[in-house]
C-alpha atoms as a PDB file:
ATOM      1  CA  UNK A   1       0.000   0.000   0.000  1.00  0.00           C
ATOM      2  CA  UNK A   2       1.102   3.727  -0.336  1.00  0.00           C
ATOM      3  CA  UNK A   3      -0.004   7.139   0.439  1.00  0.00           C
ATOM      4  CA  UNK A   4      -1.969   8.874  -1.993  1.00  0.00           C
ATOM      5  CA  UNK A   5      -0.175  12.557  -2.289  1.00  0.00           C
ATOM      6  CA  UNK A   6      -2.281  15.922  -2.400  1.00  0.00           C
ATOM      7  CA  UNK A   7      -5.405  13.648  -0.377  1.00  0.00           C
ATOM      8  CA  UNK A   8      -4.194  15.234   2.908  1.00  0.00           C
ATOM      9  CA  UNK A   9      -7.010  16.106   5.617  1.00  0.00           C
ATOM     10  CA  UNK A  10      -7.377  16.848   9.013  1.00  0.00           C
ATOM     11  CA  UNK A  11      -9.301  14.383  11.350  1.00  0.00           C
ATOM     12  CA  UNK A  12     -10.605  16.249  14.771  1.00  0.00           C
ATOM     13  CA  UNK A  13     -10.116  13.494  17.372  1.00  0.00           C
ATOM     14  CA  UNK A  14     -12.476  12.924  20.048  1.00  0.00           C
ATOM     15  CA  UNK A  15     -11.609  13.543  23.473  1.00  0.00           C
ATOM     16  CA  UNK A  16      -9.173  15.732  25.445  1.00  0.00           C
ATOM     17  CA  UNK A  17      -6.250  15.959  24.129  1.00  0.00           C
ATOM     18  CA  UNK A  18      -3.694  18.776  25.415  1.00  0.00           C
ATOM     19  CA  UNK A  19      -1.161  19.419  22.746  1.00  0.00           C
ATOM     20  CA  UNK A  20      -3.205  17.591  19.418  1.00  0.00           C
ATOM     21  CA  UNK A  21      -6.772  17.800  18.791  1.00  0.00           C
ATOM     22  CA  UNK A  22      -6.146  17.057  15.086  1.00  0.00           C
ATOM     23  CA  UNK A  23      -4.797  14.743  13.452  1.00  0.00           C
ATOM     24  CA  UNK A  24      -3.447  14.250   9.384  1.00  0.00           C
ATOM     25  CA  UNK A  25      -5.103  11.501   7.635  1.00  0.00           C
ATOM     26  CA  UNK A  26      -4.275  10.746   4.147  1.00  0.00           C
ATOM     27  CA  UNK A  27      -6.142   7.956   1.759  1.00  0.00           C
ATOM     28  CA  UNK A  28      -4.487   4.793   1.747  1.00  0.00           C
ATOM     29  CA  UNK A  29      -4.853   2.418  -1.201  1.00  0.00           C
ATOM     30  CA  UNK A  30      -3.785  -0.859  -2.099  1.00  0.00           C
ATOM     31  CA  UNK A  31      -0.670  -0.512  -5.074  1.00  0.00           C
ATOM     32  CA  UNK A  32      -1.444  -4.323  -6.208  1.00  0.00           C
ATOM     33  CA  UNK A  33      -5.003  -5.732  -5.640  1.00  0.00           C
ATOM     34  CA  UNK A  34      -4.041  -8.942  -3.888  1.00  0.00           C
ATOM     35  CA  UNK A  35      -5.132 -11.428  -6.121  1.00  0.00           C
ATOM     36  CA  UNK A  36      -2.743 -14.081  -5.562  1.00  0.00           C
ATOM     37  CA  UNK A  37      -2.260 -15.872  -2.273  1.00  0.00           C
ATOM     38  CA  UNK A  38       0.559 -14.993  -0.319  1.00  0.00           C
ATOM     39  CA  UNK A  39       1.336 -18.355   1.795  1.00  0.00           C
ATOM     40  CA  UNK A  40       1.592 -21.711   0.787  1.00  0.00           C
ATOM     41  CA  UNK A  41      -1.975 -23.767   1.189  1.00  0.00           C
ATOM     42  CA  UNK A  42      -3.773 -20.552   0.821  1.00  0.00           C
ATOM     43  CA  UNK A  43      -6.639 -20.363  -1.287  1.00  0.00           C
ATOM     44  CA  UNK A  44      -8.363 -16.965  -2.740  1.00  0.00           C
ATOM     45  CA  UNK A  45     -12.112 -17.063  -3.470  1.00  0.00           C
ATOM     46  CA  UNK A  46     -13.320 -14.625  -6.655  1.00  0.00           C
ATOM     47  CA  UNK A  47     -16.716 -16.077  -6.817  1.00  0.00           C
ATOM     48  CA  UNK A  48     -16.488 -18.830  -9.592  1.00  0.00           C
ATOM     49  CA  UNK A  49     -12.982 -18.682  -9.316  1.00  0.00           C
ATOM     50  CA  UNK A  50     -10.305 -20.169  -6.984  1.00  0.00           C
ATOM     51  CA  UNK A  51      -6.556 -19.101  -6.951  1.00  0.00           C
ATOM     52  CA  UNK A  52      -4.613 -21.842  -4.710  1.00  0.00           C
ATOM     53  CA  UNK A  53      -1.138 -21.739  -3.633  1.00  0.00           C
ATOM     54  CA  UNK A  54       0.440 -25.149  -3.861  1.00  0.00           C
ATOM     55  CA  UNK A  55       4.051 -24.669  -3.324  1.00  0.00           C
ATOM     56  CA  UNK A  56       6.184 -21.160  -3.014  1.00  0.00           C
ATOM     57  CA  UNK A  57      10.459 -21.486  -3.815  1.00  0.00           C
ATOM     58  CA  UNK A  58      12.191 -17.947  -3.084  1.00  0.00           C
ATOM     59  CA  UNK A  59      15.387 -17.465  -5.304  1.00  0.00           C
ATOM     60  CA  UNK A  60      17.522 -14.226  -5.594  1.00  0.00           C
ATOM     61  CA  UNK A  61      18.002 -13.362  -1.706  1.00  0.00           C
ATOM     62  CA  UNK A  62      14.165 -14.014  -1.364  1.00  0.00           C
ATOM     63  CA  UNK A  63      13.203 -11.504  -4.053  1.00  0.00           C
ATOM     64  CA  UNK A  64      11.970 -13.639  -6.431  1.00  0.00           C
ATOM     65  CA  UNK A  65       8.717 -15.637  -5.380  1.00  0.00           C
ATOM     66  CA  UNK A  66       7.770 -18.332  -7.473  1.00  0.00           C
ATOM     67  CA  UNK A  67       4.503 -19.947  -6.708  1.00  0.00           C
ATOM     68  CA  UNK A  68       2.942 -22.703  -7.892  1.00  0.00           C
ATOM     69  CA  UNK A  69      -1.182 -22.197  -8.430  1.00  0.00           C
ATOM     70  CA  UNK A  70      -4.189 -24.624  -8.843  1.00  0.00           C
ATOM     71  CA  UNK A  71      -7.036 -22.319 -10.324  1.00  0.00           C
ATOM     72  CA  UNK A  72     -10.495 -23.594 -10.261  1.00  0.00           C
ATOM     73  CA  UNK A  73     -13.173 -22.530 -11.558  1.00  0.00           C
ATOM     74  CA  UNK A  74     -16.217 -25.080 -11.353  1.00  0.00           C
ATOM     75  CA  UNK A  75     -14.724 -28.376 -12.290  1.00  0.00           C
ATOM     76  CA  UNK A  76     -12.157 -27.497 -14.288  1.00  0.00           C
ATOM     77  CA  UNK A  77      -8.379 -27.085 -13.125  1.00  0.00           C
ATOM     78  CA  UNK A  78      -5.128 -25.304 -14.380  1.00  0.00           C
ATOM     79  CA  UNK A  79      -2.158 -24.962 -12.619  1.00  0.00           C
ATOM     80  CA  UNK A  80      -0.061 -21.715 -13.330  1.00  0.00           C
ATOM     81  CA  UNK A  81       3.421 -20.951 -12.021  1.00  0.00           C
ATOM     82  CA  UNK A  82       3.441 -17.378 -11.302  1.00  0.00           C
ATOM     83  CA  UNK A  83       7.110 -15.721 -10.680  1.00  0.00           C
ATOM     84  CA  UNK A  84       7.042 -12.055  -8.909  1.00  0.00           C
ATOM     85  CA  UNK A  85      10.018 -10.484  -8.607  1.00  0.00           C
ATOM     86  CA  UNK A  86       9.226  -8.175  -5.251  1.00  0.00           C
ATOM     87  CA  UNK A  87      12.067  -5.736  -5.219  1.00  0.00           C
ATOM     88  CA  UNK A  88      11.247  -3.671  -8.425  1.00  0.00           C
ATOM     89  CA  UNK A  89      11.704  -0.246  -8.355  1.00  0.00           C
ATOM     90  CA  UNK A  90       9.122   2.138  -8.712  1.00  0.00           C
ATOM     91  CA  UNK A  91      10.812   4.365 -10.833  1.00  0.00           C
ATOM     92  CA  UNK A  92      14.012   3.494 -12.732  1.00  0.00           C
ATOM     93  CA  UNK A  93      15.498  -0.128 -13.016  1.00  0.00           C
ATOM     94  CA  UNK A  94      17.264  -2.931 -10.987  1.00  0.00           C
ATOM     95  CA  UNK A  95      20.475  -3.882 -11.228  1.00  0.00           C
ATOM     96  CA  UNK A  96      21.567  -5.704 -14.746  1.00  0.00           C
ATOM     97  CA  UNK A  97      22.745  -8.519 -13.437  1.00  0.00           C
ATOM     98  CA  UNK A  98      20.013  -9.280 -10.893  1.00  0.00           C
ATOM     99  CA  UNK A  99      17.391  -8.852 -14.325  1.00  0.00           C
ATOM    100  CA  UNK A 100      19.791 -11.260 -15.968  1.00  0.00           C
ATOM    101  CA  UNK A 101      19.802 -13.991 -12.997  1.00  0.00           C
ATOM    102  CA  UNK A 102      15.768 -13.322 -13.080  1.00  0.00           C
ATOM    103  CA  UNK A 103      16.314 -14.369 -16.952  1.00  0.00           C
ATOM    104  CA  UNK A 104      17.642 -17.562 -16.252  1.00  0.00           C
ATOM    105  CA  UNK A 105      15.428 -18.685 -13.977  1.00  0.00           C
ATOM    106  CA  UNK A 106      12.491 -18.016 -15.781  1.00  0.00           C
ATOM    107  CA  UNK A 107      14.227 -19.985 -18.710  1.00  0.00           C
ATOM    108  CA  UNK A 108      14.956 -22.755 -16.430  1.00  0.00           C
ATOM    109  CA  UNK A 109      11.039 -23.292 -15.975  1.00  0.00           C
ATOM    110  CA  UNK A 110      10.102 -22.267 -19.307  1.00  0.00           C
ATOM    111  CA  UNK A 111      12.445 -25.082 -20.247  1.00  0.00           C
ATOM    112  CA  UNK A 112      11.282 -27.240 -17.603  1.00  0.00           C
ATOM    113  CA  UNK A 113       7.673 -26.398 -18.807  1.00  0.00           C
ATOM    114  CA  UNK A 114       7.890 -27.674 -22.325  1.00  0.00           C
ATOM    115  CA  UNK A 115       5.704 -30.402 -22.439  1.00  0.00           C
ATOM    116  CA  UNK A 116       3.463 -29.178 -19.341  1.00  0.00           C
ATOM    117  CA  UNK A 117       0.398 -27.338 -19.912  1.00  0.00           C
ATOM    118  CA  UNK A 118       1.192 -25.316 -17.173  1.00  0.00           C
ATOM    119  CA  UNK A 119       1.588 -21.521 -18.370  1.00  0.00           C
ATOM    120  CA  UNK A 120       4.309 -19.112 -16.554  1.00  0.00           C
ATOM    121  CA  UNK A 121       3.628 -15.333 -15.416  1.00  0.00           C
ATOM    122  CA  UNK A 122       6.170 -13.182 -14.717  1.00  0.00           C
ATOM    123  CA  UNK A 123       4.832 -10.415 -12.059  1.00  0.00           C
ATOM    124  CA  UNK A 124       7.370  -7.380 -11.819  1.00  0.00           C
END
């Protein structure tokens, strides 16, 4: 989540207060709706639709995530391996070799993929 700039307003609290009888309360808003589970064995309801984490391997000093998903919707089933890479900037560019190492692993699975219907997002 992160502050939305230029949303500033003051808040009168309730109460005595001595020194602050105000306080500054800015909107707060989500930067990525949290559509994928976070933890392993955790499963997201979007009505029809359930995203399942089945297994989560860190790589990259923990900041790539690659998760393994079951997603359901009535009774058919897909799994998914979604890679988000947590530590990208948001404004400029990471570091060439980290992208690089990120390269090769998604290679790896792409390679690894090739005769699995399983698709692979990438989530920067």
């Amino acid at each position: 989540m992160h502050k939305l700039k230029g949303k500033e307003t003051a808040v009168q609290l309730a109460g005595n207060h001595l020194k602050h009888d105000y306080i500054n309360a800015n909107e707060i808003r989500f930067s990525c709706y949290p559509y994928i589970p976070k933890n392993k064995r955790e499963t997201l309801d979007f009505n029809q639709i359930k995203v399942k984490v089945i297994n989560i391997e860190y790589y990259l000093n923990n900041q790539l995530e690659i998760r393994r998903l079951l997603i359901q919707k009535d009774r058919e089933q897909y799994n998914v391996i979604h890679f988000f890479f947590t530590n990208w900037p948001r404004s400029g560019s990471i570091d060439c070799r980290t992208l690089i190492d990120l390269n090769e692993i998604i290679d790896h699975y792409d390679q690894e993929s090739i005769n699995s219907p399983s698709p692979i997002i990438v989530h920067c």
